[in-house]
Protein backbone atom coordinates (compact mmCIF):
# COMPACT_ATOMS: atom_id res chain seq x y z
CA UNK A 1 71.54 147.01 101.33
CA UNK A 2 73.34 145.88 104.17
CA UNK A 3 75.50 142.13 104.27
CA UNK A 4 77.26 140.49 107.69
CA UNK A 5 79.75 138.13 107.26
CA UNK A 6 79.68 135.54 109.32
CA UNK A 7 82.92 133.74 110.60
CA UNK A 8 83.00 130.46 111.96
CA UNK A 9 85.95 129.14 114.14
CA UNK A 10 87.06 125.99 114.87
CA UNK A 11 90.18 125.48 117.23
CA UNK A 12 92.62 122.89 117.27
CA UNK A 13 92.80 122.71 121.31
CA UNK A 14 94.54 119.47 121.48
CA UNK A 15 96.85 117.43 119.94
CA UNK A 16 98.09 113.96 121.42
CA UNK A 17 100.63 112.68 119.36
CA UNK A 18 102.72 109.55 119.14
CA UNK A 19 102.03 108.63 123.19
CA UNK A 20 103.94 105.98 125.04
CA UNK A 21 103.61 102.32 124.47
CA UNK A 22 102.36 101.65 128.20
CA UNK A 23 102.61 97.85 127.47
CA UNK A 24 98.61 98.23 127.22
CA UNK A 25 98.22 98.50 123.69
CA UNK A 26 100.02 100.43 120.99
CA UNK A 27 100.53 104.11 121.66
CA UNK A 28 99.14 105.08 118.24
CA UNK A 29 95.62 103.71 118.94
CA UNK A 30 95.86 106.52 121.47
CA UNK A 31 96.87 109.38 119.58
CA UNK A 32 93.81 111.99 118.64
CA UNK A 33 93.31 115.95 117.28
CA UNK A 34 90.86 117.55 119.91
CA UNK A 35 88.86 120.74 118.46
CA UNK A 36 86.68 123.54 119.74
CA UNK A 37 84.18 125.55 118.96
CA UNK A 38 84.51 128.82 121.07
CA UNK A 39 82.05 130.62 119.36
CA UNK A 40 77.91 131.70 120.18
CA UNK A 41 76.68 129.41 117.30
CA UNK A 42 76.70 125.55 116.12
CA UNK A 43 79.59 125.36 112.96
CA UNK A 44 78.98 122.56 110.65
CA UNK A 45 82.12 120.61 109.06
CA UNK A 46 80.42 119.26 106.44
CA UNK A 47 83.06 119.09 103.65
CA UNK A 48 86.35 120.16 105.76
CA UNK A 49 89.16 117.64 105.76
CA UNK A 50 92.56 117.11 107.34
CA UNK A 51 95.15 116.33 104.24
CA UNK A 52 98.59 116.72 106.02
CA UNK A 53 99.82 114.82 108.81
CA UNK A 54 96.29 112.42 108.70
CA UNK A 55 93.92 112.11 106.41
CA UNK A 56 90.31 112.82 107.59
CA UNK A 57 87.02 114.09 105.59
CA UNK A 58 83.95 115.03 108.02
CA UNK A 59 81.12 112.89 107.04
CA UNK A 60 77.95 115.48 106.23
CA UNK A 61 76.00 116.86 109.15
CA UNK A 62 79.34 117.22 111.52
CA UNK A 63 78.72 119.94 113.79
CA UNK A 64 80.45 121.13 116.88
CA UNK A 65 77.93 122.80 119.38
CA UNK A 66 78.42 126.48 120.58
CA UNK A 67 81.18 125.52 123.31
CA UNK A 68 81.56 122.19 121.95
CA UNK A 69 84.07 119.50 121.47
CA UNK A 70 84.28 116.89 118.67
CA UNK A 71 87.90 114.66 119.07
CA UNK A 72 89.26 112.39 115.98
């Protein structure tokens, strides 16, 4: 019998925190966590949350394309 494990990988690519108030509207509207998916196959975040620094639970059915981008 032979098993794979398969590994999915998400990156945290970006993170724009606490930007300046430009006098346009307040910088913390502005602020967002970019991720990326550098791997060959779609990864579903169904279930994952942030709990530290911002709270966030991925509603069911997230996915980030192969490649792909998602930004909170």
């Amino acid at each position: 019998m032979t098993s794979s494990i398969v590994r999915a990988q998400v990156v945290i690519n970006e993170v724009y925190y606490n930007p300046p108030d430009l006098g346009i509207e307040d910088g913390l509207f502005r602020e967002f966590i970019e991720l990326y998916n550098p791997g060959d196959d779609e990864i579903n975040l169904t279930g994952y949350v942030f709990d530290s620094g911002i709270s966030y639970v991925f509603p069911d059915n997230t996915t980030v394309a192969s490649g792909g981008y998602i930004v909170l």
